[in-house]
Protein backbone atom coordinates (compact mmCIF):
# COMPACT_ATOMS: atom_id res chain seq x y z
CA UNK A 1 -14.69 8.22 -10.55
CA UNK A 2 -11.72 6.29 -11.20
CA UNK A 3 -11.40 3.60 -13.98
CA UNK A 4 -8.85 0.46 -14.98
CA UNK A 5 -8.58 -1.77 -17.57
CA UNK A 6 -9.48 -5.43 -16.60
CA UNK A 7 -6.62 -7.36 -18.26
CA UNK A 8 -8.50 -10.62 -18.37
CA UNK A 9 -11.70 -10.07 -20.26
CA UNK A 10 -12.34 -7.12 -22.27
CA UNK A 11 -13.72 -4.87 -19.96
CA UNK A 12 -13.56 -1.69 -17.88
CA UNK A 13 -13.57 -1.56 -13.90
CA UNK A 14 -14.66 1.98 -12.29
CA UNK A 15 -15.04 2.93 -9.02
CA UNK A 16 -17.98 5.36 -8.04
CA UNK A 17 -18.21 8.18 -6.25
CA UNK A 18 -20.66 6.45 -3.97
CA UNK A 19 -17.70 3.79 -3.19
CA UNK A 20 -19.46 1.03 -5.72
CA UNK A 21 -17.35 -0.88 -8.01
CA UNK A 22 -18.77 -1.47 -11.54
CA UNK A 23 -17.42 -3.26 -15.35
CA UNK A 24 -19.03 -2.57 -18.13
CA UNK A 25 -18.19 -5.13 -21.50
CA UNK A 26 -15.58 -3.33 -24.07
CA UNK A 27 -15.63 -3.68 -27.42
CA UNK A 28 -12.12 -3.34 -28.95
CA UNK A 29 -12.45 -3.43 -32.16
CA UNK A 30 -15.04 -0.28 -32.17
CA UNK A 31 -13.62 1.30 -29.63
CA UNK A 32 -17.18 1.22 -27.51
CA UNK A 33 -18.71 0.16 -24.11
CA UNK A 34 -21.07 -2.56 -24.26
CA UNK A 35 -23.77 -3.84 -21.71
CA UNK A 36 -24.97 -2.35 -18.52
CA UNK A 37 -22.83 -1.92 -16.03
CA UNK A 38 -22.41 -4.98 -13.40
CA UNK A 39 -21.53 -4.71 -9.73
CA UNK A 40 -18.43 -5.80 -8.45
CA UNK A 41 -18.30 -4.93 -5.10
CA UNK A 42 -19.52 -2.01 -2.59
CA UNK A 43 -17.15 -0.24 -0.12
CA UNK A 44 -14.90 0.37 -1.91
CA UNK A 45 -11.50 3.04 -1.49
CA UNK A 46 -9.59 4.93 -3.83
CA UNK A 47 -7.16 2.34 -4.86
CA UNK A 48 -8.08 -0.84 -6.24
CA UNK A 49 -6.51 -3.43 -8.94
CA UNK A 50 -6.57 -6.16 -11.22
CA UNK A 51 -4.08 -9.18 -11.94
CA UNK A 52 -3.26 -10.66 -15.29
CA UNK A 53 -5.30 -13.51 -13.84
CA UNK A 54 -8.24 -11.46 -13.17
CA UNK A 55 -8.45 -11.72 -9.68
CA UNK A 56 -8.91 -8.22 -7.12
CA UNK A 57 -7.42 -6.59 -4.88
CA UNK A 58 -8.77 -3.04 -3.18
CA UNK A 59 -8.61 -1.20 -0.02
CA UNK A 60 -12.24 -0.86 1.72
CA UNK A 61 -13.38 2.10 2.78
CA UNK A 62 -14.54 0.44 6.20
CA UNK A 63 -11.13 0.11 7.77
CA UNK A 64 -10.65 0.00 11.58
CA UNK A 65 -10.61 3.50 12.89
CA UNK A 66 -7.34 4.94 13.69
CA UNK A 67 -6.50 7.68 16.66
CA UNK A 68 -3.67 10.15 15.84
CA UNK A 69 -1.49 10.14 18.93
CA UNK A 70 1.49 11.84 20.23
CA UNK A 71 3.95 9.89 22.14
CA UNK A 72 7.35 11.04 23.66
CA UNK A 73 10.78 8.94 23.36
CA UNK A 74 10.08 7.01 26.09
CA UNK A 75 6.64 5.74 24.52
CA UNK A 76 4.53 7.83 26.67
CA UNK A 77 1.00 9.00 25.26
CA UNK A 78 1.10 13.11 25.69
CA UNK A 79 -2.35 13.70 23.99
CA UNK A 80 -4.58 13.00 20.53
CA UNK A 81 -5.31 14.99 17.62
CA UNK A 82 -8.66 14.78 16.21
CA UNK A 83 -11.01 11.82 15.97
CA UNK A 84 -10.57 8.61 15.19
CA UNK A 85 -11.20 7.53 11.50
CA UNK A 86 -9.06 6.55 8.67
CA UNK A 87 -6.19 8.72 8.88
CA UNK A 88 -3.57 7.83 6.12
CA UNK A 89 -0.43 10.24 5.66
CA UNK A 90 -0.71 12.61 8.23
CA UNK A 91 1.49 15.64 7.32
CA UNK A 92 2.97 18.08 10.46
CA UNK A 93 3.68 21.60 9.59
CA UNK A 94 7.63 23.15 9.57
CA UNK A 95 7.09 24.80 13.09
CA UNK A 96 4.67 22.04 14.56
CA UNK A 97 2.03 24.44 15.47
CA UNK A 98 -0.38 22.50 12.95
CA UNK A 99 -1.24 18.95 11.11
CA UNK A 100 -3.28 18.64 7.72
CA UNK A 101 -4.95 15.13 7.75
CA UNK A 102 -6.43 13.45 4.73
CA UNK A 103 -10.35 12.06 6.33
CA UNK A 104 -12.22 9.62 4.51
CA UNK A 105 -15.67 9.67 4.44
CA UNK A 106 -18.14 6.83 4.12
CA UNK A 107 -18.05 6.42 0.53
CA UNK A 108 -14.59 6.29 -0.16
CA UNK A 109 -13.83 9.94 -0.84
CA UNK A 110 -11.23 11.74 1.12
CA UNK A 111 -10.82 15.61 2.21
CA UNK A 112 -7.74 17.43 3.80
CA UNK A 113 -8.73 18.90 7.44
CA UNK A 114 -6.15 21.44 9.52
CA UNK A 115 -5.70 20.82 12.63
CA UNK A 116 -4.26 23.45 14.79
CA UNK A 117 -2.50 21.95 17.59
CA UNK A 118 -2.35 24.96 19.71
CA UNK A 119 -5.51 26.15 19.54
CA UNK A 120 -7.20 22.54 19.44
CA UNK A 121 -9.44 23.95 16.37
CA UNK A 122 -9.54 22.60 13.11
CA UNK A 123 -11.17 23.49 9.29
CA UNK A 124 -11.53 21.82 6.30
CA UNK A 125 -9.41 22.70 3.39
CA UNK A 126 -10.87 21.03 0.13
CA UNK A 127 -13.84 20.81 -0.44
CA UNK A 128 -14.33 19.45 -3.81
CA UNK A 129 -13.24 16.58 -5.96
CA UNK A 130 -13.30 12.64 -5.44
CA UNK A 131 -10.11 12.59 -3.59
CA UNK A 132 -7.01 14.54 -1.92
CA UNK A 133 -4.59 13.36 0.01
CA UNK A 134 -0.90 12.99 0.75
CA UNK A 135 0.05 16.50 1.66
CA UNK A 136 3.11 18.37 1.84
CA UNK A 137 3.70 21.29 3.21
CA UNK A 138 5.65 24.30 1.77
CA UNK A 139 8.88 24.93 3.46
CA UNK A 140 7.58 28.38 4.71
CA UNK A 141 4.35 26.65 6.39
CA UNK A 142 2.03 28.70 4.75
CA UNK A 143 1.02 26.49 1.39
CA UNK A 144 0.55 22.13 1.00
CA UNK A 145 0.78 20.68 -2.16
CA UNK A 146 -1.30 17.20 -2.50
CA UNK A 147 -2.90 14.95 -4.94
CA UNK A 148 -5.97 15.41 -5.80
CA UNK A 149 -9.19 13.66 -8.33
CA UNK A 150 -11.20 15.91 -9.98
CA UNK A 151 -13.36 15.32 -12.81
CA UNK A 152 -12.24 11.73 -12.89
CA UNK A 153 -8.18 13.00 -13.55
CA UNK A 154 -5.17 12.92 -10.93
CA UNK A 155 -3.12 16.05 -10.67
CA UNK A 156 -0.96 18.25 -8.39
CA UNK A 157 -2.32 20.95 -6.53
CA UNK A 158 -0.97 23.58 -4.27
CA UNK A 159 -3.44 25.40 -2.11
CA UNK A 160 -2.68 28.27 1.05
CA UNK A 161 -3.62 26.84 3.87
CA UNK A 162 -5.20 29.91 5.68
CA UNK A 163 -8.06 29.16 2.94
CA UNK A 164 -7.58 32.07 0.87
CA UNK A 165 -7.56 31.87 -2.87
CA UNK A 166 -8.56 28.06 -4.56
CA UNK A 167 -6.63 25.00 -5.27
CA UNK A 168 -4.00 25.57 -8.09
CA UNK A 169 -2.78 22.66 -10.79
CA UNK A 170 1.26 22.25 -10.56
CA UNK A 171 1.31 19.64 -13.45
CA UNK A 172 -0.30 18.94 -16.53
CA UNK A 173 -0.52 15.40 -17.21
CA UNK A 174 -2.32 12.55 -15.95
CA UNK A 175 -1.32 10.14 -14.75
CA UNK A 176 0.60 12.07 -12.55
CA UNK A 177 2.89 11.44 -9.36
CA UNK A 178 2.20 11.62 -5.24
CA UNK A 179 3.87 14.44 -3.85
CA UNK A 180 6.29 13.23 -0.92
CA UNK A 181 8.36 16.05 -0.14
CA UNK A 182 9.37 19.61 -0.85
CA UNK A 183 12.78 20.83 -0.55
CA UNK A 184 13.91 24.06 1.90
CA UNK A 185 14.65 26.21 -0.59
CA UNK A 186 10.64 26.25 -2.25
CA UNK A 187 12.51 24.84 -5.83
CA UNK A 188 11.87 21.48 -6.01
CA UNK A 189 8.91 18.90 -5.43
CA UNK A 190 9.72 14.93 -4.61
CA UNK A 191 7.23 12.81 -6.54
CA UNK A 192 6.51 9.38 -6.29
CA UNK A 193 5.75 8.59 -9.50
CA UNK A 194 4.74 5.25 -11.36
CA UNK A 195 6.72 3.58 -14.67
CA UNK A 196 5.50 0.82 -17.02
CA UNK A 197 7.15 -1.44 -14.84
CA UNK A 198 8.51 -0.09 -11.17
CA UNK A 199 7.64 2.93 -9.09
CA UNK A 200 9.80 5.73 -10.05
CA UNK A 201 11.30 9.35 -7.95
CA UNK A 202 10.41 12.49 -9.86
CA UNK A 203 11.53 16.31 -9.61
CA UNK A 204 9.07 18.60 -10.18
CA UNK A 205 10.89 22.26 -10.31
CA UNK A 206 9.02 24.69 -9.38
CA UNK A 207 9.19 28.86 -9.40
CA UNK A 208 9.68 30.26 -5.50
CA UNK A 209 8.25 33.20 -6.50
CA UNK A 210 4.53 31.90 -7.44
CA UNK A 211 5.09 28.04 -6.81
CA UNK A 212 4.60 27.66 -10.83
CA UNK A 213 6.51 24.92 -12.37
CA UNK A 214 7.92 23.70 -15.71
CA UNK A 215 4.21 21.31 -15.78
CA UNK A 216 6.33 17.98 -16.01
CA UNK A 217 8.58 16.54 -13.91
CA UNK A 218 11.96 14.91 -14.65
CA UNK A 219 12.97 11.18 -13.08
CA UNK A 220 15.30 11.02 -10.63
CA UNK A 221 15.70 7.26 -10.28
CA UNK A 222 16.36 5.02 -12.43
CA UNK A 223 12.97 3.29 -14.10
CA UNK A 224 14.88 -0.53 -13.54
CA UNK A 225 14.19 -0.77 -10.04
CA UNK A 226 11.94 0.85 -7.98
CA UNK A 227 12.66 3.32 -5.77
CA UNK A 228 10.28 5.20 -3.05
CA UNK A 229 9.81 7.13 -0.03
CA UNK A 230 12.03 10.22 -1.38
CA UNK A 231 12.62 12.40 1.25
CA UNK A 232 15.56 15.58 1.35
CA UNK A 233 17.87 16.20 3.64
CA UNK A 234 17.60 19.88 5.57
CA UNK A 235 20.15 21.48 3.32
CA UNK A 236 18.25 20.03 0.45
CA UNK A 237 22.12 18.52 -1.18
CA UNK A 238 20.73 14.78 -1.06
CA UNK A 239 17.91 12.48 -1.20
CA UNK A 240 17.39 9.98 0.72
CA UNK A 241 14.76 7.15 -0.61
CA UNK A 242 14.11 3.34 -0.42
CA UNK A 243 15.50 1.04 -3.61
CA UNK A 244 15.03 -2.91 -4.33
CA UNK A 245 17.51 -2.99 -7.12
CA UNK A 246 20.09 -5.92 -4.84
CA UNK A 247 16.23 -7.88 -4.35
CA UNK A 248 15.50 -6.38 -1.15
CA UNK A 249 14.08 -3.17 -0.36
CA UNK A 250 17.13 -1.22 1.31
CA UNK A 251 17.78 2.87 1.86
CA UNK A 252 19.75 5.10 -0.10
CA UNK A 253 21.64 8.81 -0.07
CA UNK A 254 22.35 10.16 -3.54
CA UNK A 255 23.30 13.46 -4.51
CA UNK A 256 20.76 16.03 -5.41
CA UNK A 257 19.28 17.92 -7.29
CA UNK A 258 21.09 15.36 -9.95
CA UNK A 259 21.36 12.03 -9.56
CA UNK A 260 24.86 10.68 -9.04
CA UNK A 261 26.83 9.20 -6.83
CA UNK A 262 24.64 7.40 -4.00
CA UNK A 263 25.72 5.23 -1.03
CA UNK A 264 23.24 2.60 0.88
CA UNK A 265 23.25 3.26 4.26
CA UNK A 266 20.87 0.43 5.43
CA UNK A 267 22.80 -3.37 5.77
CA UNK A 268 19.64 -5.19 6.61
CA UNK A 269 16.26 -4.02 4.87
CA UNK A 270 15.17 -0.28 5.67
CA UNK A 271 12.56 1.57 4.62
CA UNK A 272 10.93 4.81 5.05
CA UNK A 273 13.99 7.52 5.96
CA UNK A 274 13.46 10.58 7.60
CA UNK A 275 16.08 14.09 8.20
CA UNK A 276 16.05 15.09 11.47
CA UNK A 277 16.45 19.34 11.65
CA UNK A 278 20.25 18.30 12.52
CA UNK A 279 20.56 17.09 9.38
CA UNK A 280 20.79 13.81 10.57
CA UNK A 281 18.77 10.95 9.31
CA UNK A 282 16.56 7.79 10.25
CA UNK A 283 15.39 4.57 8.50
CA UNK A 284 12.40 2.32 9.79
């Protein structure tokens, strides 16, 4: 279950597991819920909020089904993975051999599935909790780190994906960040994390030896602007990651694993960079 503040009228807005949206009257000077709790609306995902104004906005859990594909430069369809269904953040592994998928079900909730491409086989990886998605995979291939809801609290987990062992907490805080990338070495995990006022870049260090970290991350960017879509080059010296600090949404290099100097290295809008295994890099 996930809750939010409505910051019109004093109440509280929570989403069920069963995909339901409820508010319940709060009383602010005690401190306590009052009434029963109304309905909102049904069908609902994840990630839903409120304006200032009171009016709201959520994704529904009913959304056109989606078909992984692959295609080749030329735009050519060379084959599917999986079924279709909503698909968000698909995550390949290092050597290609294998995709982790987050699948939401009919209620809203969301599990990670691996997908072995060779084999055409796949398993499910988590199996409890509201919610996990946006994977990452470890360097070496063999763990994903991903955000998960459990017990009505967002954290960081790591997990191995050959199903051994369970789920293990990276972070302890909530709210907490959505992992977006982890750098070559095993050191470092790219967050994208949430201010008081703009989407933020986090580091979260971590040990290579048992993936442990120091439980709180440190900002990268700078809390001003907003800044997204971290990713690392191969060598894992800069960051790439999208910024709106000139008013539009443009991409960035800066030096890493300290922020420094950084250069844009979109002229028109760009969004969403990617490091080839060259080292070189794309923008969308």
């Amino acid at each position: 279950m996930r809750c939010v503040p409505n910051p019109g009228p004093a109440q509280i807005l929570c989403r069920q597991t069963n995909g339901t949206l409820t508010a319940q009257n709060f009383d602010v000077s005690r401190g306590e819920l009052q009434s029963d709790l109304l309905l909102v609306a049904e069908g609902v995902d994840y990630y839903f909020t409120v304006s200032a104004n009171g009016v709201l906005a959520y994704a529904g859990v009913n959304a056109t089904p989606l078909q992984l594909t692959w295609f080749n430069r030329q735009g050519k369809i060379l084959g599917t993975v999986g079924e279709p269904g909503v698909v968000p953040e698909p995550a390949i592994s290092p050597d290609g051999s294998a995709v982790v998928v987050p699948r939401t079900d009919e209620v809203g909730g969301s599990d990670l599935w691996l997908y072995n491409l060779a084999h055409g086989t796949r398993s499910r990886l988590t199996f409890d909790g509201e919610y996990s998605g946006f994977p990452v995979w470890s360097p070496d291939g063999s763990h994903i780190a991903f955000l998960s809801v459990r017990e009505g609290a967002e954290n960081v987990y790591q997990m191995a994906v050959n199903g051994m062992g369970r789920a293990e907490s990276l972070e302890e805080r909530e709210p907490t960040g959505r992992p977006a990338d982890w750098s070559s070495d095993g050191r470092y995990l790219i967050e994208q994390s949430f201010g008081t006022r703009f989407s933020m870049i986090q580091v979260l260090t971590l040990s290579p030896e048992h993936g442990g970290g120091e439980r709180k991350p440190a900002p990268y960017s700078d809390e001003a602007f907003g800044a997204f879509n971290g990713r690392l080059s191969p060598d894992g010296h800069w960051l790439a990651y999208d910024s709106d600090e000139t008013g539009r949404v443009e991409t960035y290099v800066g030096t890493f694993p300290r922020p420094g100097s950084k250069w844009p290295v979109s002229i028109n809008g760009g969004t969403r960079p990617y490091g080839a295994g060259t080292g070189r890099s794309s923008t969308s």
